[in-house]
Structure formats: structure tokens, C-alpha cells
Protein backbone atom coordinates (compact mmCIF):
# COMPACT_ATOMS: atom_id res chain seq x y z
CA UNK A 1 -7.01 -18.73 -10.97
CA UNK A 2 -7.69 -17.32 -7.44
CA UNK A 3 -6.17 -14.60 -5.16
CA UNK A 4 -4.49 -15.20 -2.02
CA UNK A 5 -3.54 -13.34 0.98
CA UNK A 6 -2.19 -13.44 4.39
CA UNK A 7 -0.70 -11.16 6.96
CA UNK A 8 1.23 -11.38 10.32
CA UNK A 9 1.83 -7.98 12.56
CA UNK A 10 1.02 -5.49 14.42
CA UNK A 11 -1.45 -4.16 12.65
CA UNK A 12 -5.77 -4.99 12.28
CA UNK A 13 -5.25 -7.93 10.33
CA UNK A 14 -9.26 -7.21 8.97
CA UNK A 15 -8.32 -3.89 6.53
CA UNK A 16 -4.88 -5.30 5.50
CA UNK A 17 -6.08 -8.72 4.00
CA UNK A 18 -9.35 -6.40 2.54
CA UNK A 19 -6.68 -4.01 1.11
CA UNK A 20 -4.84 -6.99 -0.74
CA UNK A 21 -7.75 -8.83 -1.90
CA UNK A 22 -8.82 -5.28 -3.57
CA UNK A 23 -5.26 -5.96 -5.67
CA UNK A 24 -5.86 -9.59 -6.30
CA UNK A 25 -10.11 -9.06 -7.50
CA UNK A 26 -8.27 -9.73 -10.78
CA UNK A 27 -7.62 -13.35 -9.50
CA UNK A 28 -11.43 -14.10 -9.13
CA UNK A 29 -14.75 -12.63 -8.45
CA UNK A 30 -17.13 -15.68 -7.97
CA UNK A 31 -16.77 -15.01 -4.08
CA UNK A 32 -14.57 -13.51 -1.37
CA UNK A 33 -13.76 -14.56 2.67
CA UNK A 34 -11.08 -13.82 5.21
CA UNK A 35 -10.19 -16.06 8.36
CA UNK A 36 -8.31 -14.39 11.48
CA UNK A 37 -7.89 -15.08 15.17
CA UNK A 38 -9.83 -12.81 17.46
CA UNK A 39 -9.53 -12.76 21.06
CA UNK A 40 -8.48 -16.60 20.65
CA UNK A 41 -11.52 -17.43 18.41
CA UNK A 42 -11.28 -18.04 14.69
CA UNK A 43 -13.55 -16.25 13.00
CA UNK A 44 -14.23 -17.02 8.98
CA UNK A 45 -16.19 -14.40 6.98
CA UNK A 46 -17.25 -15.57 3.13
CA UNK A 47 -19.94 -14.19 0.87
CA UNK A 48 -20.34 -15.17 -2.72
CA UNK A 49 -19.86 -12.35 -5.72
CA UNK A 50 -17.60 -9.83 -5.47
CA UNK A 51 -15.63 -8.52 -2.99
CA UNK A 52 -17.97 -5.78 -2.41
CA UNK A 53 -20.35 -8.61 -1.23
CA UNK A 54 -18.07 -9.32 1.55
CA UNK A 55 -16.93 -5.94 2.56
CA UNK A 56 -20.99 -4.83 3.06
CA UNK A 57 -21.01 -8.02 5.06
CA UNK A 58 -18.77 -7.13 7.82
CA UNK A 59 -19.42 -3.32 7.39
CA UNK A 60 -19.93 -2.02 10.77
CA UNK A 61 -18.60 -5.15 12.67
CA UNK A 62 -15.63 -5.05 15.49
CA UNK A 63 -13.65 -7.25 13.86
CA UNK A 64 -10.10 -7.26 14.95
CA UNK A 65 -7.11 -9.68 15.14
CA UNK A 66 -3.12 -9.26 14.17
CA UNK A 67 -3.14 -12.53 11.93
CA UNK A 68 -5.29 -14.02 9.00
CA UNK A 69 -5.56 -15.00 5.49
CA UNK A 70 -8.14 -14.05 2.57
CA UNK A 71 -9.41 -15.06 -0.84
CA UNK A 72 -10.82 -14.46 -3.64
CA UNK A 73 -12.09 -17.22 -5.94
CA UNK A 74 -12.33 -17.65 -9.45
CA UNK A 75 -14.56 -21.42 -9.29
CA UNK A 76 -12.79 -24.12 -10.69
CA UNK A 77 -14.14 -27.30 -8.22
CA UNK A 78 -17.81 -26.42 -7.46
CA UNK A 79 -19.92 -24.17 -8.28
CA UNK A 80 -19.95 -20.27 -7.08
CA UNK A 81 -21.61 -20.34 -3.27
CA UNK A 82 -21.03 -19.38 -0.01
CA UNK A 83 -20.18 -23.17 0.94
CA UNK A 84 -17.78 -23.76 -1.86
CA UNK A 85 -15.65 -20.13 -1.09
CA UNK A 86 -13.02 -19.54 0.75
CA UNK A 87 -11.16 -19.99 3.57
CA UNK A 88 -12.56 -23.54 4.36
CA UNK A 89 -12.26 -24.91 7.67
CA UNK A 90 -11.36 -28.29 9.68
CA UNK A 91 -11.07 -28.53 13.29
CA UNK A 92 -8.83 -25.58 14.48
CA UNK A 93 -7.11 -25.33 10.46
CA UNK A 94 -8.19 -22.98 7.93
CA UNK A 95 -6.95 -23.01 4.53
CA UNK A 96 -6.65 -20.43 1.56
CA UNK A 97 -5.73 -22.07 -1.90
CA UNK A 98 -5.06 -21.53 -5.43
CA UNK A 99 -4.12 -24.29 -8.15
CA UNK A 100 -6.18 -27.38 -8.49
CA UNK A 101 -5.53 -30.84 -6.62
CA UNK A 102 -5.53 -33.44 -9.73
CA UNK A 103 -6.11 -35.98 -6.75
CA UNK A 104 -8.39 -34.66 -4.68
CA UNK A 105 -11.15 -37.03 -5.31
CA UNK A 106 -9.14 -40.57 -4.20
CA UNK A 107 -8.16 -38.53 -1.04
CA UNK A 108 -11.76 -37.25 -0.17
CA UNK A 109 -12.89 -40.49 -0.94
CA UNK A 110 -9.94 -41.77 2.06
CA UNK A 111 -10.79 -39.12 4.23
CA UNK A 112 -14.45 -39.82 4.29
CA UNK A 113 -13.35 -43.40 4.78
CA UNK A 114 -12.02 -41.90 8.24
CA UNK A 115 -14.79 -39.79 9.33
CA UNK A 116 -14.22 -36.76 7.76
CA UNK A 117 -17.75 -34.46 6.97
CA UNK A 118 -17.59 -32.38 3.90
CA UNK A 119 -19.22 -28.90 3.79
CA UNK A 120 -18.47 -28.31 0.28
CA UNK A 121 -17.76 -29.34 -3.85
CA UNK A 122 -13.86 -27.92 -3.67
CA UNK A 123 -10.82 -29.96 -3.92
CA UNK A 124 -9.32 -27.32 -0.95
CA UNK A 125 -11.40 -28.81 1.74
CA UNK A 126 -9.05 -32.04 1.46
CA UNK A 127 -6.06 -30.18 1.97
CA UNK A 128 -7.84 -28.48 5.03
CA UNK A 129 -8.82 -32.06 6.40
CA UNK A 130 -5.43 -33.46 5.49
CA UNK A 131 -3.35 -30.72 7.80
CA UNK A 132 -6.07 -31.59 10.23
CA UNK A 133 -5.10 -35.45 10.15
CA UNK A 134 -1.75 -34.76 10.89
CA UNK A 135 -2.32 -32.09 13.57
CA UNK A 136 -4.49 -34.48 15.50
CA UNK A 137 -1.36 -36.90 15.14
CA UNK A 138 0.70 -34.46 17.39
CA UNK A 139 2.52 -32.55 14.59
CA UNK A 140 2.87 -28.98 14.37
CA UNK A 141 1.23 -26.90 12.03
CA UNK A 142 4.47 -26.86 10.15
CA UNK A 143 5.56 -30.21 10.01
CA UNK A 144 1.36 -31.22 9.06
CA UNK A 145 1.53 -28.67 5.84
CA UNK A 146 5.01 -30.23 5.05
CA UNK A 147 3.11 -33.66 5.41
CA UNK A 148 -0.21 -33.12 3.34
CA UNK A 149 1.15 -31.43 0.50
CA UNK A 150 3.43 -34.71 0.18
CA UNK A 151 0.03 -35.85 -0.63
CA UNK A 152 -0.87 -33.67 -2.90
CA UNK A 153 -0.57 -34.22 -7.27
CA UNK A 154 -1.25 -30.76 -8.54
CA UNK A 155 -0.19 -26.91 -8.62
CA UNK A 156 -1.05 -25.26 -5.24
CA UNK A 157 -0.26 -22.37 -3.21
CA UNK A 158 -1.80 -22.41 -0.18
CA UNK A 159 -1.82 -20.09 3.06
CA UNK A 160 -3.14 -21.83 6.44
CA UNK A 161 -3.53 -20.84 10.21
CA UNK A 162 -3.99 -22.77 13.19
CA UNK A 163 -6.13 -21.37 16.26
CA UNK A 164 -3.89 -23.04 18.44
CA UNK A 165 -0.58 -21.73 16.92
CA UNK A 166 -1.72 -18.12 16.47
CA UNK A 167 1.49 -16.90 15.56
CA UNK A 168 1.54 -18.58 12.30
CA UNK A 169 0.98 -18.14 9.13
CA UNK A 170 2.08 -20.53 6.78
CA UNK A 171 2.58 -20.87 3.03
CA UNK A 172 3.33 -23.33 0.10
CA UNK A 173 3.82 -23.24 -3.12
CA UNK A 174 4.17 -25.75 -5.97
CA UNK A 175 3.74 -24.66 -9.37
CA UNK A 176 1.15 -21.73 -8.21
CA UNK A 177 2.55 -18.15 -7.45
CA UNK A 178 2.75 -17.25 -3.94
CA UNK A 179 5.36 -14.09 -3.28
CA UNK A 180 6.60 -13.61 0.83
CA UNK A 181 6.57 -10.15 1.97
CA UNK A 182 9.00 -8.85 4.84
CA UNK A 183 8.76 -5.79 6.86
CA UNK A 184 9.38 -4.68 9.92
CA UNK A 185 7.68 -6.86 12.47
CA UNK A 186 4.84 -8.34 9.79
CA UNK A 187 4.99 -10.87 7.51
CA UNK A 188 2.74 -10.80 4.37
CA UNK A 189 2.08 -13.86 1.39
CA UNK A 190 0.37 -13.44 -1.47
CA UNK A 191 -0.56 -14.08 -5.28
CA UNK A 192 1.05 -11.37 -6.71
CA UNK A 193 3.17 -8.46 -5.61
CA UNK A 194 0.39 -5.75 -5.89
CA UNK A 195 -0.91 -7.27 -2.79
């Protein structure tokens, strides 16, 4: 079990998906990261332990952005460490997750086949490498979630940005919670509804 988050809106992006995870802790405490778009750049932020860990991390930083996602990870595939937590990262993609990908082994073993490097143990890396695939194919982010998790065998709920579609934020579920929150001009997923 892991904790999700992600936000869309006008407001710092950095406190909001801090705030949730804070609701979600519950979800997991083996480690903790955020990923948001700053002044164009994607900018990932992970620290193993507690959420505590990451918060003294980027204590003091100018971190700022209106769009992002954040975890916290009970370990399921791969050990606690600051490679295996989350978000994970391919190309311009980043990728939240919660469930467990029952195949995630005979598609790692397809995308290293195609060049694909792996910086960590999880099975969420191949669903970050998978959107990636399709995005390099000329799909949207959209349409290249819609087309990995038709990959997937599992229960998932993922959230997942794109540097080059910054005003995105998108979720799936199967068999995993995720909950959409609406307000006025921001958009919120997450876990649970404390969040």
C-alpha cells in the first residue's frame, strides 16, 4: 500500500502535495518524493524514511511550480532506498504509483530489449518507460497512459506528468483507489479523501 498525490492550480504546487502526503503517511513510510514543473524544468525530490526525511530535504529551498505529484511508499518491489522511491522518471514522464504490476518483469525484460536503462528494483519504472515508448511514438500524454496501462496485469493507480504537457496531470485507476478532487480552478487526485 502506498500514498498518492497530485495537484493542478493556482496555487505552490510544493506545500499542497506536502500537505496531502502528511494525510496519506498512513499509506507508507519507507520513503517520500514529489515531482513538479518549475520554470519549465522538472524537478524530482525523494529521500528514503519518513516524510520528515523529505520535508528537512527541501527545507529552505525556492521551490515553486503550479503542477506535480507526490508519494509515499510502503516497499513492495525493492527494497527501501532513495533509487527505488518515488516519483521515478523516463525521458520527460514521471510517474507516481500504487498497486503492484503482476507483469512487470516480462515487460522490463522487453523494454531492456529496446534500450531502456533501469535506475531501480520497482515494477513502477516500467510503467514510466512504457508512457515514454509511446510518447516518443507521437502520442499524447493521454492517449500513451491509455496505451501502457493496456499493458499492464495488475491493480494500479497511477498519477503522471509530462514536462512537455505541463498542464497535465493525469490519473488511472484499476483495482487501486485513486479519488479526483474538483475546485475552483485546481484539480487534485489522490489515495484517499483526507488528502
Amino acid at each position: 500500500m502506498c500514498g498518492i498525490v497530485g495537484y493542478i492550480g493556482k496555487d505552490n504546487v510544493v506545500p499542497v502535495l506536502i500537505e496531502g502526503l502528511k494525510k496519506l503517511e498512513y499509506r507508507g513510510y519507507d520513503s517520500a518524493g514529489i515531482a513538479f514543473i518549475q520554470d519549465g524544468d522538472l524537478m524530482l525530490r525523494r529521500s528514503v524514511g519518513k516524510l520528515r526525511e523529505l520535508e528537512s530535504q527541501i527545507a529552505g529551498q525556492a521551490l515553486h511550480g503550479n503542477i506535480g505529484i507526490g508519494h509515499t511508499r510502503w516497499a513492495t518491489h525493492g527494497r527501501p532506498s532513495e533509487d527505488n522511491a518515488h516519483p521515478h522518471r523516463a525521458g520527460d514522464i514521471v510517474v507516481v504509483h500504487n498497486g503492484i504490476i503482476e507483469n512487470y518483469l516480462h515487460l522490463k525484460r522487453e523494454l531492456v530489449d529496446e534500450g531502456c536503462v533501469f535506475a531501480s528494483e520497482t515494477d513502477t519504472e516500467v510503467i514510466c518507460h512504457l508512457i515514454n515508448r509511446y510518447v516518443k511514438k507521437g502520442q499524447d500524454l493521454e492517449m500513451a497512459v491509455r496505451s501502457a496501462i493496456g499493458e499492464l496485469k495488475g491493480a494500479y493507480a497511477i498519477g503522471v506528468i509530462n514536462k512537455a504537457e505541463p498542464d497535465k496531470v493525469i490519473g488511472a485507476r484499476d483495482g487501486s483507489p485513486l479519488i479526483v478532487g474538483l475546485g475552483a480552478g485546481e484539480f487534485f487526485i489522490a489515495s484517499d479523501v483526507p488528502a
